[in-house]
Protein backbone atom coordinates (compact mmCIF):
# COMPACT_ATOMS: atom_id res chain seq x y z
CA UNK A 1 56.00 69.85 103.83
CA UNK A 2 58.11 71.84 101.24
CA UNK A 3 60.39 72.64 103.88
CA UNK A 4 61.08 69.29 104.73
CA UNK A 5 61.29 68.10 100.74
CA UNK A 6 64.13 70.58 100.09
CA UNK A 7 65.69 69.77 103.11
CA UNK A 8 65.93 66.20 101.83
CA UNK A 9 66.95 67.70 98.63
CA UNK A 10 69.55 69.38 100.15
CA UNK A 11 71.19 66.68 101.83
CA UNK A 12 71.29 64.35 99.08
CA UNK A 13 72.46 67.30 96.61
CA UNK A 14 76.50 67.06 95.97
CA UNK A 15 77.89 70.90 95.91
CA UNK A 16 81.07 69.96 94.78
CA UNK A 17 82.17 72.51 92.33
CA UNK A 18 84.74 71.96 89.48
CA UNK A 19 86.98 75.22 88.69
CA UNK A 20 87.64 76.74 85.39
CA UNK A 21 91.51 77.43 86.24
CA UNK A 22 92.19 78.10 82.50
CA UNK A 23 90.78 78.85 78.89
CA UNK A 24 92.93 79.45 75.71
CA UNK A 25 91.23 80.18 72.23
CA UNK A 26 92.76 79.30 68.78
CA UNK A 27 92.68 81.83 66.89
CA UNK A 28 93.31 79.90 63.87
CA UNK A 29 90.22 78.05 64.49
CA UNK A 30 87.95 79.04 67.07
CA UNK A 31 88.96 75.62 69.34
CA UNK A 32 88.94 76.50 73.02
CA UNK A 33 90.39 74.55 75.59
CA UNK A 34 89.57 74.76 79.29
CA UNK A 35 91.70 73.29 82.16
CA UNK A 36 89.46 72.54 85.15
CA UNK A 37 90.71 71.85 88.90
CA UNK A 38 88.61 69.25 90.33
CA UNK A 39 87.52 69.51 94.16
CA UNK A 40 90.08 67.27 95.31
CA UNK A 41 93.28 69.46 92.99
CA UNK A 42 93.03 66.92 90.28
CA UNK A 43 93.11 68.78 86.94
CA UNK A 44 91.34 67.72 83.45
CA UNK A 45 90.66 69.32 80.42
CA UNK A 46 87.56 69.64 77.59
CA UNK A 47 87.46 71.21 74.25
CA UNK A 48 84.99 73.63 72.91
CA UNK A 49 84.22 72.52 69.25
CA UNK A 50 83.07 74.98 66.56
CA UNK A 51 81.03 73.41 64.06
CA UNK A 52 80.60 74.12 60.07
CA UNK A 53 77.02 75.65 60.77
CA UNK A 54 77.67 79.04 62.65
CA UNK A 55 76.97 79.22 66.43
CA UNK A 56 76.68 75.66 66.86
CA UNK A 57 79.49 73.28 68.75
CA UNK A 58 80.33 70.29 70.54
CA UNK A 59 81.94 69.46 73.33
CA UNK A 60 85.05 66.86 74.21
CA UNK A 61 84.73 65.93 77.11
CA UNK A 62 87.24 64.15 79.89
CA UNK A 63 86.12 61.04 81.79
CA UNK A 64 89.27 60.43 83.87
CA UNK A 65 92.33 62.85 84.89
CA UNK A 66 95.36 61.20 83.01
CA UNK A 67 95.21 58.35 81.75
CA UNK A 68 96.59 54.69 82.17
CA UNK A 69 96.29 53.52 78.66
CA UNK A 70 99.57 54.93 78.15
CA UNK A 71 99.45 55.18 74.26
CA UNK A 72 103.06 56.25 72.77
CA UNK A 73 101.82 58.87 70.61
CA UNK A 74 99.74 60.72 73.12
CA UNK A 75 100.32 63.22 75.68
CA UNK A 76 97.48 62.43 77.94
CA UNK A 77 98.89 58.77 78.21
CA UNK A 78 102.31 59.84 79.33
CA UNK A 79 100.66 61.64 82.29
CA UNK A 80 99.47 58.40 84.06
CA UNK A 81 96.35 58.26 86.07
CA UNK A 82 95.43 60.21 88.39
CA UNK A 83 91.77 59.05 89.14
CA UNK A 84 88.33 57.95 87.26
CA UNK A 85 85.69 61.47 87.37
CA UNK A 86 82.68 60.42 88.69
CA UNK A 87 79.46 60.87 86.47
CA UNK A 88 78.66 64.69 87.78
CA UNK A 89 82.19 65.43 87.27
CA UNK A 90 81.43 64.77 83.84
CA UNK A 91 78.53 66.40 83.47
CA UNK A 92 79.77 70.01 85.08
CA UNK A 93 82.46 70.25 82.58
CA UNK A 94 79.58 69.84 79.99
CA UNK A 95 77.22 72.96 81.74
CA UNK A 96 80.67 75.13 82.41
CA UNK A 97 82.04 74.94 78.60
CA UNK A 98 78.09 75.34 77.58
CA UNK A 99 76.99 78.23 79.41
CA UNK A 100 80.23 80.29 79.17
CA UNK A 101 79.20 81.74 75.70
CA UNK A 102 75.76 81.83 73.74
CA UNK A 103 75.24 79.23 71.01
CA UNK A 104 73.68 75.82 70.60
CA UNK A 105 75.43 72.86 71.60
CA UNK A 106 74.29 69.54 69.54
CA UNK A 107 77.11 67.09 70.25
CA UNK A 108 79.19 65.86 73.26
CA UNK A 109 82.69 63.64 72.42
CA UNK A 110 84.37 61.31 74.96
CA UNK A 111 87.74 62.15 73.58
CA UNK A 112 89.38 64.29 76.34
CA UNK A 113 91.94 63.22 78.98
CA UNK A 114 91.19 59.02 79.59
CA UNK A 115 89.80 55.79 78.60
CA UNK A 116 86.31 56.09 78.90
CA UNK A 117 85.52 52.29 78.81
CA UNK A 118 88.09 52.26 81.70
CA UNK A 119 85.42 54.04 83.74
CA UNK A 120 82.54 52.67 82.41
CA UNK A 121 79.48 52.97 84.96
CA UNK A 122 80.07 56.98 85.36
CA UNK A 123 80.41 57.75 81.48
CA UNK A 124 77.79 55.70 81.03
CA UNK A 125 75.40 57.68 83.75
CA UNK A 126 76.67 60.89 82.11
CA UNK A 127 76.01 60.26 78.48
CA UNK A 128 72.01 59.61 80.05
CA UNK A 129 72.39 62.71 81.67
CA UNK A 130 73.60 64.54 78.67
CA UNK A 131 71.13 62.65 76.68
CA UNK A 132 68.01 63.41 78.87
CA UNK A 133 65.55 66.12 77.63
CA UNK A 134 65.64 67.56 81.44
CA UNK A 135 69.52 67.25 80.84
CA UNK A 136 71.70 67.97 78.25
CA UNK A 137 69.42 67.53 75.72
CA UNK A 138 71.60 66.07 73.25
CA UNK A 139 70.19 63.73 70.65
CA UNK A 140 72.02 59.89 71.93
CA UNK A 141 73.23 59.97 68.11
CA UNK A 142 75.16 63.33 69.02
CA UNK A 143 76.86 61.49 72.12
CA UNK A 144 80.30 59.83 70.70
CA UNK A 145 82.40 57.55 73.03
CA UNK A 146 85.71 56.64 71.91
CA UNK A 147 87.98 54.01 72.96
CA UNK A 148 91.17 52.19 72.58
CA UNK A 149 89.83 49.32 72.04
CA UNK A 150 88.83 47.20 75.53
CA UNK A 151 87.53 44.37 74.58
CA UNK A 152 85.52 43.22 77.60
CA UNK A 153 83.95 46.30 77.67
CA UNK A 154 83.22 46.56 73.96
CA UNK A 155 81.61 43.03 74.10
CA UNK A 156 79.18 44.43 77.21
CA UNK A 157 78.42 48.03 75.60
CA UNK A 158 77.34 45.67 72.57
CA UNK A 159 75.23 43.35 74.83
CA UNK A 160 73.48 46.54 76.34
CA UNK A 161 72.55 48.24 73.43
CA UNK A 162 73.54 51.99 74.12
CA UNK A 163 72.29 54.00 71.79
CA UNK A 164 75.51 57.00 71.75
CA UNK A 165 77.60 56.13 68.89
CA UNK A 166 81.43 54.46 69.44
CA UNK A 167 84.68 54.76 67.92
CA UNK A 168 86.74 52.40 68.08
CA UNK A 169 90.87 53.66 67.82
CA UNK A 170 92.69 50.93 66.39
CA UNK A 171 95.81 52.84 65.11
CA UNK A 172 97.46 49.46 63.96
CA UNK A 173 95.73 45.96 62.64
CA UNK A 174 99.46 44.25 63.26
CA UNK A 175 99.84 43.03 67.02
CA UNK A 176 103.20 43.07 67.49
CA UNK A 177 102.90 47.35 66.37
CA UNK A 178 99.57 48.01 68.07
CA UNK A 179 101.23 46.43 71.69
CA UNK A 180 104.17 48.75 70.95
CA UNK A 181 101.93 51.97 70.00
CA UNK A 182 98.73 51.02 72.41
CA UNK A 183 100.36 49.02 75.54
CA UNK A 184 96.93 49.04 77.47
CA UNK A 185 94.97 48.11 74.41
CA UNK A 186 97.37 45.30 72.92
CA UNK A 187 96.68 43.35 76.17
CA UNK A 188 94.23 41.89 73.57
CA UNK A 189 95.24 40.76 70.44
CA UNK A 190 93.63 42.44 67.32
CA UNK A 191 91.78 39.37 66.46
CA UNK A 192 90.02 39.35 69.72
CA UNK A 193 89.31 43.26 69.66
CA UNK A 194 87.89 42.38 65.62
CA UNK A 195 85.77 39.66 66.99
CA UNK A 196 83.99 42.98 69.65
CA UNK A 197 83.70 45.26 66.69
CA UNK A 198 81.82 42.58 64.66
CA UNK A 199 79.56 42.12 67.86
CA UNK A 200 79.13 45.92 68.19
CA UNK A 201 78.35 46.33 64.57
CA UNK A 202 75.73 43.30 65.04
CA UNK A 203 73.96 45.21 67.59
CA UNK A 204 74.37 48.84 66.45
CA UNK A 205 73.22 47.61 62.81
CA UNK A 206 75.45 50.35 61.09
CA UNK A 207 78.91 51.06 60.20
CA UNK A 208 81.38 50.92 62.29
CA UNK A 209 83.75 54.43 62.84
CA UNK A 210 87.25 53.05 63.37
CA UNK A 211 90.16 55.90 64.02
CA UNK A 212 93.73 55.76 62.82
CA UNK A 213 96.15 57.96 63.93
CA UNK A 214 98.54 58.56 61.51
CA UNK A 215 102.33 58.13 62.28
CA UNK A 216 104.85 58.77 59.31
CA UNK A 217 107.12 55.47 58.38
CA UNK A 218 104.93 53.33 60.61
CA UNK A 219 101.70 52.73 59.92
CA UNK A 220 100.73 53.32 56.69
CA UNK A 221 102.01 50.90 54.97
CA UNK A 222 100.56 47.86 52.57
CA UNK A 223 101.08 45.53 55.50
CA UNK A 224 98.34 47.64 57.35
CA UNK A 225 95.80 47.49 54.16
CA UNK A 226 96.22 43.96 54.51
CA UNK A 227 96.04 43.44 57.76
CA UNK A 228 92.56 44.97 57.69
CA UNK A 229 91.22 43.39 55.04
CA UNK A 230 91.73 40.02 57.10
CA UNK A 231 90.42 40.87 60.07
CA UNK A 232 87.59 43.47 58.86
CA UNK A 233 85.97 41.38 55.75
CA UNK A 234 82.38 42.00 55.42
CA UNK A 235 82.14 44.09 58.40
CA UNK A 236 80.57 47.71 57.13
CA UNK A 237 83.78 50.17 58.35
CA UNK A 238 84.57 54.03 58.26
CA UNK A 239 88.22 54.61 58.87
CA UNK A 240 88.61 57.77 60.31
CA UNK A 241 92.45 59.27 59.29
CA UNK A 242 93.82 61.71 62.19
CA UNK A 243 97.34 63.38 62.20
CA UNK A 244 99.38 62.41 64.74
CA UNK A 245 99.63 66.28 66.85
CA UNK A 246 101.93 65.93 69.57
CA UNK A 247 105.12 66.94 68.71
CA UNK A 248 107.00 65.86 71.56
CA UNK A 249 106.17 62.27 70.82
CA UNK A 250 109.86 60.50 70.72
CA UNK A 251 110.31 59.42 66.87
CA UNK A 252 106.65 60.08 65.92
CA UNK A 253 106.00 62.42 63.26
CA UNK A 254 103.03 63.66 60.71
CA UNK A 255 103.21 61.71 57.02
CA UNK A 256 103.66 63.66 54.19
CA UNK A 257 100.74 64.28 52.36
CA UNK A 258 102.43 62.47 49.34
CA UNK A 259 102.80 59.31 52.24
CA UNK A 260 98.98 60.03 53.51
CA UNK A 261 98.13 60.09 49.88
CA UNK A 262 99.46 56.82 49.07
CA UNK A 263 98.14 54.85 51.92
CA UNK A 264 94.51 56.62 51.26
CA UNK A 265 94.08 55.13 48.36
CA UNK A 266 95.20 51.65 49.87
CA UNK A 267 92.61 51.70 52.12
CA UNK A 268 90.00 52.89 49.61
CA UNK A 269 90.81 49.35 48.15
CA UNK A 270 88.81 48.14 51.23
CA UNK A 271 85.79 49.19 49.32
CA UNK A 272 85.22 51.28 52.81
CA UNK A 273 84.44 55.31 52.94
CA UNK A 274 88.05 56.73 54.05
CA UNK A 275 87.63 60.37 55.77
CA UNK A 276 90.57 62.58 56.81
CA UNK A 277 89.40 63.96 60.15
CA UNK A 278 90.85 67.27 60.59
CA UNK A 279 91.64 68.01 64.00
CA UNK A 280 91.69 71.69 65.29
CA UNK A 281 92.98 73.78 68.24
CA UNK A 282 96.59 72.29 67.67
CA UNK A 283 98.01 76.08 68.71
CA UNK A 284 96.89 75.74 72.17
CA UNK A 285 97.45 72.44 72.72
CA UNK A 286 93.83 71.14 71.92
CA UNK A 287 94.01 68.98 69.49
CA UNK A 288 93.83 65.17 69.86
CA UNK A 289 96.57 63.78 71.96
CA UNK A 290 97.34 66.78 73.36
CA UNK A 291 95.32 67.08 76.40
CA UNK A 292 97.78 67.31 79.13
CA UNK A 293 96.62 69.98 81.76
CA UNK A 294 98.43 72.49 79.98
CA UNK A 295 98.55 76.23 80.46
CA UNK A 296 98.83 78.70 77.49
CA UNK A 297 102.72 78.92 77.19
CA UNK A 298 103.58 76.15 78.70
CA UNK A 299 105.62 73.01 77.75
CA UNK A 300 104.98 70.44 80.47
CA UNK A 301 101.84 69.31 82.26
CA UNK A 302 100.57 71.42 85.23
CA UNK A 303 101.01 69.07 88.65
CA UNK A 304 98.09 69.34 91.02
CA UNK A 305 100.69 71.91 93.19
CA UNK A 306 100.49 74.14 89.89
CA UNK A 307 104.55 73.45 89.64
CA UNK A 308 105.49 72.01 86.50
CA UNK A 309 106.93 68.08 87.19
């Protein structure tokens, strides 16, 4: 009989391997990113993330290879997608980044290369996995899943009660900008993606984390505050400010902290908490929006050949 139950183990067992191809460290930091070849040659990325208390981290994870949100600003987006990672896929860059080195990982991000509500079912399956005391072992309030901001799938991650916590990356409250800045995402106008946040924050019962990626000149202006205080009022927010990190975005570039300054304090006239998010491993290519199945020294994405495009 045992013979016969791992035989039946066996066969339903998926030995599939993903391939650490690549690691490069920040030295500035600590970051490390790892570029993974998938079985198939398709190549995705995750981060490891040092955290304030010593020896602990989390990790960012990838949930598709590419991207086809195609954000302006992001380096990941102008790769295009190559496919959705299924759930283990997921999962194995999560045990590779964690067993490499000793230390305690409390916290997993769904920030890496994709949209994870574009591939909903698998990050789902993996966030239980990661979640699971036989798995990961993560506490579900240590799980983050970020997003651009897809409505119908906001409205049914709201209607199912998850318990990992979401961010949503809104960027711009002005539709005509955010369809410029966010192509995939502005296929909904912000008053629609406002009306899934309220939902979410109805169901979640807390505040909820929005992101804003800060571009110089363009969108941190008044016109921003305002637009935010019309769609947002009454809803319990945390605006999340991130530099903008790729540097080969056309015409994008950081604010200066006397611009960030300014439009801080605009926003603090939300009467919302306003948290610059510092965002590390920038060196090596790490940092957020820079995912693009990079190799240390190079300056354009590796293709699944290993030739740069």
């Amino acid at each position: 009989m045992p013979g016969r139950v791992a035989d039946a183990v066996t066969e339903l067992v998926d030995r599939r391997k993903i391939e650490i191809i690549d690691r490069a460290i920040d030295p500035s930091d600590g970051f490390v990113k790892y570029l993974f070849r998938l079985h198939d040659g398709a190549l995705a990325e995750a981060v490891r993330i040092p955290l304030e208390i010593r020896g602990h981290f989390t990790i960012c994870l990838s949930s598709q290879a590419g991207c086809a949100m195609g954000c302006d600003f992001c380096a990941t987006g102008r790769l295009g997608l190559a496919r959705s990672l299924e759930a283990w896929e997921i999962v194995a860059q999560f045990v590779a980044v964690r067993d490499e080195q000793a230390g305690v990982v409390t916290g997993a991000v769904f920030q890496g290369q994709g949209e994870p509500l574009h591939n909903y079912a698998a990050v789902m399956k993996a966030a239980e996995i990661l979640a699971h005391p036989c798995g990961g072992r993560i506490s579900a309030k240590g799980i983050t899943i970020s997003t651009v901001g897809l409505v119908p799938a906001i409205h049914r991650y709201a209607a199912e009660r998850l318990p990992y916590r979401l961010i949503i990356s809104l960027t711009s409250a002005i539709d005509e900008r955010r369809r410029e800045l966010l192509p995939a995402a502005g296929a909904w106008p912000v008053r629609e993606l406002a009306d899934a946040i309220r939902a979410y924050q109805r169901s979640s019962g807390g505040r909820v984390t929005i992101a804003w990626v800060v571009l110089g000149g363009i969108n941190t202006g008044r016109d921003e505050v305002d637009a935010l205080r019309e769609l947002f009022d009454g809803v319990p927010l945390r605006l999340n400010l991130i530099d903008v990190n790729d540097a080969r975005s056309d015409g994008y570039v950081r604010a200066s902290e006397e611009e960030l300054s300014r439009f801080r304090d605009d926003l603090r006239t939300l009467g919302v908490p306003v948290v610059r998010r510092y965002s590390g491993g920038a060196a090596r290519h790490a940092a957020c929006g820079m995912l693009a199945a990079l190799s240390p020294g190079q300056d354009a994405p590796v293709t699944r050949s290993g030739a740069r495009p």
